[in-house]
N, C-alpha and C. Protein backbone atom coordinates (compact mmCIF):
# COMPACT_ATOMS: atom_id res chain seq x y z
N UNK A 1 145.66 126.94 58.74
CA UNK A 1 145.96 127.98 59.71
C UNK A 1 145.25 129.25 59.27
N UNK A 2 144.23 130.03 60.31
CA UNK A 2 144.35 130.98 59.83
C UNK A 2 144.89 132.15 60.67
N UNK A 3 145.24 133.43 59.86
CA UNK A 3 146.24 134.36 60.77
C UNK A 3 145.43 135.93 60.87
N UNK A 4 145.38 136.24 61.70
CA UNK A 4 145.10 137.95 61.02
C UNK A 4 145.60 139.17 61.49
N UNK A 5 146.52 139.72 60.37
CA UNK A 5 147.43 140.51 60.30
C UNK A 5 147.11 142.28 60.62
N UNK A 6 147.79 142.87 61.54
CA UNK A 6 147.48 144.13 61.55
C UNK A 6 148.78 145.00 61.80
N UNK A 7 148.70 145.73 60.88
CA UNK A 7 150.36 146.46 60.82
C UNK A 7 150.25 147.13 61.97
N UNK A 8 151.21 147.43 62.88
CA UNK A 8 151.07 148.26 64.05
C UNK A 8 152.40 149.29 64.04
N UNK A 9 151.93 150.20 65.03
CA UNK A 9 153.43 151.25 65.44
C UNK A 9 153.91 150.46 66.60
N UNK A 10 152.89 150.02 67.39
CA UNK A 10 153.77 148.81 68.06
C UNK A 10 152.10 147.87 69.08
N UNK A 11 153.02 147.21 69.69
CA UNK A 11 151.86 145.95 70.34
C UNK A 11 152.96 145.40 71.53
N UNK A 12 151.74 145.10 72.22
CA UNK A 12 152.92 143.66 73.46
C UNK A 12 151.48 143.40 74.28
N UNK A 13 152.31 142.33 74.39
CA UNK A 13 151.40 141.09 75.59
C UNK A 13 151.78 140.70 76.81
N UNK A 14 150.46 141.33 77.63
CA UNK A 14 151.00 141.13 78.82
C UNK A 14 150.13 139.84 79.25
N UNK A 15 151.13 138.86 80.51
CA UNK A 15 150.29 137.61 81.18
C UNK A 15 150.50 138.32 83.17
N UNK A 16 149.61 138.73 83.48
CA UNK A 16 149.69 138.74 84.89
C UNK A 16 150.50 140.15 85.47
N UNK A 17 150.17 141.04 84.19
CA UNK A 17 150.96 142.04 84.59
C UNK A 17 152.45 141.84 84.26
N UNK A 18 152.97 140.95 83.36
CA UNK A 18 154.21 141.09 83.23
C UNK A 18 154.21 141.10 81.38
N UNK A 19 154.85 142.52 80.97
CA UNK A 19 155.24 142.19 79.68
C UNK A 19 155.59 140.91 79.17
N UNK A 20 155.40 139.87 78.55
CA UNK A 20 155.96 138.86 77.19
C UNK A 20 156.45 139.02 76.45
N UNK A 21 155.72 140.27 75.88
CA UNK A 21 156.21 140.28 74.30
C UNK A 21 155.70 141.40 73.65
N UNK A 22 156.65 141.74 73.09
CA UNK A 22 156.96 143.35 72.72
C UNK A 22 157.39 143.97 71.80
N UNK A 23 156.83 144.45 70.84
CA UNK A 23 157.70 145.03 69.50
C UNK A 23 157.13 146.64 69.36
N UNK A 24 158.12 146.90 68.42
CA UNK A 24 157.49 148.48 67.48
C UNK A 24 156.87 148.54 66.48
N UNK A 25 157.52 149.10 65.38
CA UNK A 25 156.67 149.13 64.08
C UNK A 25 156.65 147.70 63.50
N UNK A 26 155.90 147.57 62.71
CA UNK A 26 155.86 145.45 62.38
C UNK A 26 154.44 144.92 62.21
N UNK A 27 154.12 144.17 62.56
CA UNK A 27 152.85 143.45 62.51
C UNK A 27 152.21 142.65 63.87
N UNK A 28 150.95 142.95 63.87
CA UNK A 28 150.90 141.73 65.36
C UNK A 28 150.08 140.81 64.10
N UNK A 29 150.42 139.56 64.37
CA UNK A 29 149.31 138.57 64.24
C UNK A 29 148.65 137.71 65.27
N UNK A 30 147.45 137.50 64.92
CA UNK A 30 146.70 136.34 65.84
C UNK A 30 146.50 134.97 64.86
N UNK A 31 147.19 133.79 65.05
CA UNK A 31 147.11 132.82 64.57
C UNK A 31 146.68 131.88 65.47
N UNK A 32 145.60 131.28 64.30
CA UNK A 32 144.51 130.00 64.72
C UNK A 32 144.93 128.78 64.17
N UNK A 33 145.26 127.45 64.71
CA UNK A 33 145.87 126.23 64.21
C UNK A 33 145.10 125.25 63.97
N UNK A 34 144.33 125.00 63.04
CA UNK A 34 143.45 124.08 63.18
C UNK A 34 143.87 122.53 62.96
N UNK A 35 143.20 121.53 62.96
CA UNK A 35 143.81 120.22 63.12
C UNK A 35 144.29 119.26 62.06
N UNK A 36 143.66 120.42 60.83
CA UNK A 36 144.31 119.54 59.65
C UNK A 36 145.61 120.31 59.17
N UNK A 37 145.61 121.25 59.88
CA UNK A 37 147.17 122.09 59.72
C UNK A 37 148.94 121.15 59.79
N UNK A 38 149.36 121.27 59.04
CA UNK A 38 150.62 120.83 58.85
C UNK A 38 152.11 121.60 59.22
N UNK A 39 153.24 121.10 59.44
CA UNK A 39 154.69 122.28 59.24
C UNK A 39 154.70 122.92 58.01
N UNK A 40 154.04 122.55 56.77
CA UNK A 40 154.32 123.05 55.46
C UNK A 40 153.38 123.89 56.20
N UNK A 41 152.56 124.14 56.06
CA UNK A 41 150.99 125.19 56.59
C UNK A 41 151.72 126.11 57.32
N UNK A 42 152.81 126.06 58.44
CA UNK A 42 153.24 126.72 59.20
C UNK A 42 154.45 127.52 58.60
N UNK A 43 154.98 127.10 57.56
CA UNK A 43 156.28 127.31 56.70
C UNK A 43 155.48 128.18 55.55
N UNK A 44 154.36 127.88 54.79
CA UNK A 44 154.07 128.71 53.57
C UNK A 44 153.28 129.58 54.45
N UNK A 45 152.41 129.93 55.71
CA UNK A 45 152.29 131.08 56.18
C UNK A 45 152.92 131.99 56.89
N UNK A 46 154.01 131.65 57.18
CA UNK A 46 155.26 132.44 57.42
C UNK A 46 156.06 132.92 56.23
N UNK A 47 156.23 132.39 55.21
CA UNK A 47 156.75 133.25 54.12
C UNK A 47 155.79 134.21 53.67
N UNK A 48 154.60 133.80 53.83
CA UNK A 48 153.19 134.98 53.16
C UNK A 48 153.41 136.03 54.01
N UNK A 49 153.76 135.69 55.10
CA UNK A 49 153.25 136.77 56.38
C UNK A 49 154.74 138.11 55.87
N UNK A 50 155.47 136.88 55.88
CA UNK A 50 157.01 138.28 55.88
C UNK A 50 156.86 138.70 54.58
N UNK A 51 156.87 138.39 53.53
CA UNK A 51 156.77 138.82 52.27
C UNK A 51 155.81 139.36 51.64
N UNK A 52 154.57 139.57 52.46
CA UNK A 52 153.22 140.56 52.03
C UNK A 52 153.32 141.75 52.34
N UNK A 53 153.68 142.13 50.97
CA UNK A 53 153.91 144.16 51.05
C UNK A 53 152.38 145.02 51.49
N UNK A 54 152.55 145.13 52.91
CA UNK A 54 151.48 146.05 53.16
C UNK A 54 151.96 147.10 53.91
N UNK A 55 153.38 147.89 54.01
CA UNK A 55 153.88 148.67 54.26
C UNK A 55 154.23 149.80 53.11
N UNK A 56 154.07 150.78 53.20
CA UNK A 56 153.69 151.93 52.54
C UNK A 56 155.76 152.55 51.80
N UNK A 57 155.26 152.76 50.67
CA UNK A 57 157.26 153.26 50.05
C UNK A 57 156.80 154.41 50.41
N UNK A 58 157.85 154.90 49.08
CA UNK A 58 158.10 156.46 49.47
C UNK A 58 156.92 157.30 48.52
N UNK A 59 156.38 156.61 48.01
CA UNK A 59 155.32 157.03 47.37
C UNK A 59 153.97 156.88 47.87
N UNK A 60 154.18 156.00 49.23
CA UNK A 60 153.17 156.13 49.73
C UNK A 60 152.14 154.98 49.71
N UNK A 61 152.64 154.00 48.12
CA UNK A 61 151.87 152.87 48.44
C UNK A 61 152.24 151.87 49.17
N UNK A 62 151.51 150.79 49.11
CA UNK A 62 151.30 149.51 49.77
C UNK A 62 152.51 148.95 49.06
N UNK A 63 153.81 148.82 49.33
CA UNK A 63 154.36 148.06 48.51
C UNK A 63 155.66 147.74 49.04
N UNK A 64 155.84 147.69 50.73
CA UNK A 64 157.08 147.22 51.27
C UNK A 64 156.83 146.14 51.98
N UNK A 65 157.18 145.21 52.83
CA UNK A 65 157.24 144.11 53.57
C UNK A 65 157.35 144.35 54.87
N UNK A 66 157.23 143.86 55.84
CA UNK A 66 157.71 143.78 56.76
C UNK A 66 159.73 143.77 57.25
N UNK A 67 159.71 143.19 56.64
CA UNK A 67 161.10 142.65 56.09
C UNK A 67 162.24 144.05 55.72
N UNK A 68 161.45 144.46 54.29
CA UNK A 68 161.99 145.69 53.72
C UNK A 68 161.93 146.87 54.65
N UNK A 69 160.93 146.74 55.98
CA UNK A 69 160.94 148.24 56.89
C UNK A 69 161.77 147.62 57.60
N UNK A 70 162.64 147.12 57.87
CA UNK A 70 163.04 146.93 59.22
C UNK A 70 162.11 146.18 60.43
N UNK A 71 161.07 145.82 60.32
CA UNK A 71 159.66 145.86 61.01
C UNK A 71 159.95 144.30 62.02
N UNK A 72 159.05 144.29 63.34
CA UNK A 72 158.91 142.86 64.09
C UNK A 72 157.53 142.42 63.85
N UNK A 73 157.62 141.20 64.10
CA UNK A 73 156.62 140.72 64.08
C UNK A 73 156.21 139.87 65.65
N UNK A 74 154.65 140.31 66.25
CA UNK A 74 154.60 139.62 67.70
C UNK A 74 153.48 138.88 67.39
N UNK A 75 153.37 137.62 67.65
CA UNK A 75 152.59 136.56 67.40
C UNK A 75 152.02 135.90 68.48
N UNK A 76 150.75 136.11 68.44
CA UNK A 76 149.86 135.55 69.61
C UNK A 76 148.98 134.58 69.44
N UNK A 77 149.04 133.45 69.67
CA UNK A 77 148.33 132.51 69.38
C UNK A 77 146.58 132.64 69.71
N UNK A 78 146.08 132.01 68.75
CA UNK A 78 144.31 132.67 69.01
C UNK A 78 143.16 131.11 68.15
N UNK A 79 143.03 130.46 69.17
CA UNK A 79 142.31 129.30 68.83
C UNK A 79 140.82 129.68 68.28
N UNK A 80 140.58 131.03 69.01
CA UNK A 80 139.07 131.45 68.86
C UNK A 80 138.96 131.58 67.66
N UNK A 81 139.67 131.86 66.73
CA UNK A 81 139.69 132.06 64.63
C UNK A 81 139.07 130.57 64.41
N UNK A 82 139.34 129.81 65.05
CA UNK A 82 138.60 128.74 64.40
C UNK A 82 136.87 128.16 64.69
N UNK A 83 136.55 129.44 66.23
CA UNK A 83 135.22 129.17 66.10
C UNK A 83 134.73 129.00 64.92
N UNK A 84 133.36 128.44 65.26
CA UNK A 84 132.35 128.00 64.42
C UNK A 84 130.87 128.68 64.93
N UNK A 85 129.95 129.47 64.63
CA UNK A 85 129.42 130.72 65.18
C UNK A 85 128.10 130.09 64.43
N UNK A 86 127.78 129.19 63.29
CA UNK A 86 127.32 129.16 62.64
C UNK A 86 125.84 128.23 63.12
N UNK A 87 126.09 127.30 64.16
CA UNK A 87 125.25 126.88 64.98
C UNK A 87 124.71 127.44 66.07
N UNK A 88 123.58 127.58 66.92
CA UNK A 88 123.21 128.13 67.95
C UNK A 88 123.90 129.47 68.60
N UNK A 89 124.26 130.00 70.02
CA UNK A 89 124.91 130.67 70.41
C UNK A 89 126.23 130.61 71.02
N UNK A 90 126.69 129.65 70.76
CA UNK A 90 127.67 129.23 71.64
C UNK A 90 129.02 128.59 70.47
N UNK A 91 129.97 129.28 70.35
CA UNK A 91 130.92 128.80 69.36
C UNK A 91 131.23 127.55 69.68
N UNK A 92 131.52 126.88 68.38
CA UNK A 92 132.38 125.59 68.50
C UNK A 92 133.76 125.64 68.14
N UNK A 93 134.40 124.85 68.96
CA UNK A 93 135.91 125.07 68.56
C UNK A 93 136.34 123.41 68.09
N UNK A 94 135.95 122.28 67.63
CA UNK A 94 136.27 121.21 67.14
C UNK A 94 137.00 121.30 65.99
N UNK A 95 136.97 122.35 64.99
CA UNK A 95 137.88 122.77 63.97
C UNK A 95 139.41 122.94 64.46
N UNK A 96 139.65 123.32 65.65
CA UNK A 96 141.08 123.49 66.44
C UNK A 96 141.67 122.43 66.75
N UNK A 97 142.72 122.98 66.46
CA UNK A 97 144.06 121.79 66.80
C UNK A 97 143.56 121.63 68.39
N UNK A 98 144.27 120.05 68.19
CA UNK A 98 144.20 120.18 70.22
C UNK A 98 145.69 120.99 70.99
N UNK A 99 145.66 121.39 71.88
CA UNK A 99 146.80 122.03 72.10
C UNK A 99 147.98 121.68 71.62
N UNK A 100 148.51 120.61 72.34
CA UNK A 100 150.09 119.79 72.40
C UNK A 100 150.37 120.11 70.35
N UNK A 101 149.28 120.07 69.44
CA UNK A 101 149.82 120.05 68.08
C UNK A 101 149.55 121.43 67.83
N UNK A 102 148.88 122.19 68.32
CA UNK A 102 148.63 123.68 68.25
C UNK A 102 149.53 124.04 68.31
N UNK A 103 150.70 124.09 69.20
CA UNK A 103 151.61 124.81 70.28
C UNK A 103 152.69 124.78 69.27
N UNK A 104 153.16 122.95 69.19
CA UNK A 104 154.14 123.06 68.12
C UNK A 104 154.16 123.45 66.59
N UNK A 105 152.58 124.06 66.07
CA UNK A 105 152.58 124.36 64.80
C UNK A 105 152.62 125.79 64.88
N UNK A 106 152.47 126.42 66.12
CA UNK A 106 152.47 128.02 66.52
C UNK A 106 154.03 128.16 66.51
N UNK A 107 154.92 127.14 67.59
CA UNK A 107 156.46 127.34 67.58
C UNK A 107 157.37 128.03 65.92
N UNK A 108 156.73 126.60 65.60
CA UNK A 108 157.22 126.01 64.07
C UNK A 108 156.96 128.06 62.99
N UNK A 109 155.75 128.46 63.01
CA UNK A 109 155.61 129.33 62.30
C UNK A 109 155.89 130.42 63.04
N UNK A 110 156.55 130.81 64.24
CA UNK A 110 157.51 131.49 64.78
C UNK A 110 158.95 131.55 63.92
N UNK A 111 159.39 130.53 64.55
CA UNK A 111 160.92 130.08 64.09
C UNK A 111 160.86 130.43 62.34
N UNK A 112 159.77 129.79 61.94
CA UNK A 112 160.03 130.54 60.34
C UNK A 112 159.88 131.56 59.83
N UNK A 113 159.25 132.42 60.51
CA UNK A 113 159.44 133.86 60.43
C UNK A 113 160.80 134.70 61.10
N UNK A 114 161.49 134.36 62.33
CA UNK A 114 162.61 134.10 62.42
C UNK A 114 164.00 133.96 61.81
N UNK A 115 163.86 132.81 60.99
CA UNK A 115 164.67 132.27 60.43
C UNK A 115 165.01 132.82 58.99
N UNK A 116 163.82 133.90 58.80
CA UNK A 116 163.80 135.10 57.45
C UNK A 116 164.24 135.99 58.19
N UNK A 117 165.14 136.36 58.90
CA UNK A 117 165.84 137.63 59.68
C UNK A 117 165.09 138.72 60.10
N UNK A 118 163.71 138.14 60.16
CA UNK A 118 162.37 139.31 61.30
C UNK A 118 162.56 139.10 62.55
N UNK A 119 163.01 140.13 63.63
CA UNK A 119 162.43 139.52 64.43
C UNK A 119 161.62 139.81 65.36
N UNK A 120 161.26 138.73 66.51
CA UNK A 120 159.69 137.94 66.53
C UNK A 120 159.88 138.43 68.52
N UNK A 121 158.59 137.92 68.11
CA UNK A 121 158.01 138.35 69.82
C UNK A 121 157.10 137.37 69.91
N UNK A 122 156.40 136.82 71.02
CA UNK A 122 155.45 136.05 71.19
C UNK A 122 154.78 136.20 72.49
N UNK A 123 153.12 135.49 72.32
CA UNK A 123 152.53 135.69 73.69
C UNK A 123 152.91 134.57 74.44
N UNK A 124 152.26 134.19 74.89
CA UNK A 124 152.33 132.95 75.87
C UNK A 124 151.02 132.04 75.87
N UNK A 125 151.62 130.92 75.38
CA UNK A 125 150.76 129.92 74.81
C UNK A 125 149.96 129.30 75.72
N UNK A 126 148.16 129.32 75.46
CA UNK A 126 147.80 128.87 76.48
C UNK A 126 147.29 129.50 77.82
N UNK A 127 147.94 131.27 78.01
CA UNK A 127 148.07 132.21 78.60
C UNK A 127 146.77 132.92 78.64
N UNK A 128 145.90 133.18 79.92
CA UNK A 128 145.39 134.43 79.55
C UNK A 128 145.86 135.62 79.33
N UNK A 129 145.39 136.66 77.88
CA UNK A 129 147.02 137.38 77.98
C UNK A 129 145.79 138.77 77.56
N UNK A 130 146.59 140.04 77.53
CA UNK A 130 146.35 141.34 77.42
C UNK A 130 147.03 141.71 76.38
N UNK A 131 146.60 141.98 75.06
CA UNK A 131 146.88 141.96 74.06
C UNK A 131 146.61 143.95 73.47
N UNK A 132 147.27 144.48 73.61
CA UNK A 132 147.82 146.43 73.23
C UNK A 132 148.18 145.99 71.92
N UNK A 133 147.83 147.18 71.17
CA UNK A 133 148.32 147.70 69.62
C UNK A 133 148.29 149.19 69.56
N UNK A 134 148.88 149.95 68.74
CA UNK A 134 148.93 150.84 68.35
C UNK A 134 148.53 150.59 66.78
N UNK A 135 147.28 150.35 65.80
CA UNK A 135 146.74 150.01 64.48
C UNK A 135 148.07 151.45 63.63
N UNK A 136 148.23 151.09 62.72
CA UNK A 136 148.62 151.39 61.73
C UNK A 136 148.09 151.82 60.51
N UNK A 137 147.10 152.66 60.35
CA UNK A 137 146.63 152.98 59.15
C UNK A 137 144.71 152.96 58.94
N UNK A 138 144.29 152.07 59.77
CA UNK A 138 144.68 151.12 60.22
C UNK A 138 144.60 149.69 58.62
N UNK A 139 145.75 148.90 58.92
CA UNK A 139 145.65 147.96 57.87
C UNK A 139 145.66 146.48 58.59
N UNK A 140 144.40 145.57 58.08
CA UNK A 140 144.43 144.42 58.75
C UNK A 140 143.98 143.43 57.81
N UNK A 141 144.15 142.09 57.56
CA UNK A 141 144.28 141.09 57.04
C UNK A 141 143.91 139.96 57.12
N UNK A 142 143.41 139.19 56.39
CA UNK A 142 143.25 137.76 57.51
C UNK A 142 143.89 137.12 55.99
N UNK A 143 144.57 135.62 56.57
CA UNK A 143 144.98 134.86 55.76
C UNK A 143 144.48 133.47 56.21
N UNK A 144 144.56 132.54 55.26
CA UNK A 144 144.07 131.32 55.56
C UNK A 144 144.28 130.17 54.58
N UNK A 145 145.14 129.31 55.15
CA UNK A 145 146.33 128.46 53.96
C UNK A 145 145.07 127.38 53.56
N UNK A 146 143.70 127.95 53.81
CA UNK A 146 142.80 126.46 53.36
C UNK A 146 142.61 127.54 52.24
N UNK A 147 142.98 128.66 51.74
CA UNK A 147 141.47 128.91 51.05
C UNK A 147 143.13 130.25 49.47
N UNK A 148 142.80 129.59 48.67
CA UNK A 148 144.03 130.14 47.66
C UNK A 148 144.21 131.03 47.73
């Protein structure tokens, strides 16, 4: 899986003109599911995601959680992370889950971020969607459970 993290003051996703999904201060991520991705994959990047201090103490550094601010997290699914750019002009996406296992490994690392008492927002899977942030600092991230 890979994810990439951007602390925000806030974010939401709209499909068709109708809000989805909506938070304040927190994180948006865009997560990419690729096909060798697993529930563990979806479970150890959801604990990374809530437990990576990139929220600022009282001193100012990098050293609170999501978790520790009070903070949401809105999660938008994003197959395009797994282009492949590296051939001709035209990305390849064969590295991507096919949907139906995409969807449920996107659910899955919802619910486990969730289930750590964050809570969660989501786009709409599959959705053409309109994706707002307000950047934070700005601080952004990418993670990726193939690579230590």
């Amino acid at each position: 899986m890979k994810a990439v993290l951007q602390r925000v003051k806030r974010a939401k996703v709209t499909v068709a003109g109708e809000i989805v999904g909506e938070i304040q201060h927190g994180l948006l991520v865009l997560l990419g599911v690729a096909q060798e991705d697993t529930l563990d994959d979806a479970r150890a990047l959801a604990d990374r995601t809530v437990g990576l201090r990139i929220f600022d103490d009282a001193d100012g550094k990098m050293n609170l959680s999501v978790r520790d601010v009070a903070g949401s997290v809105l999660v938008v699914s994003q197959f395009t992370l797994l282009g492949n750019c590296s051939k001709g002009r035209r990305p390849s996406f064969i590295e991507a889950a096919p949907p139906e296992r995409a969807n449920e490994l996107y659910l899955s690392y919802v619910a486990a971020i969730s289930e750590q008492q964050v809570p969660t927002a989501t786009g709409r899977f599959r959705a053409m969607m309109e994706v707002e942030l307000v950047n934070d600092g700005p601080v952004t991230l990418l993670l990726d459970t193939r690579k230590p």
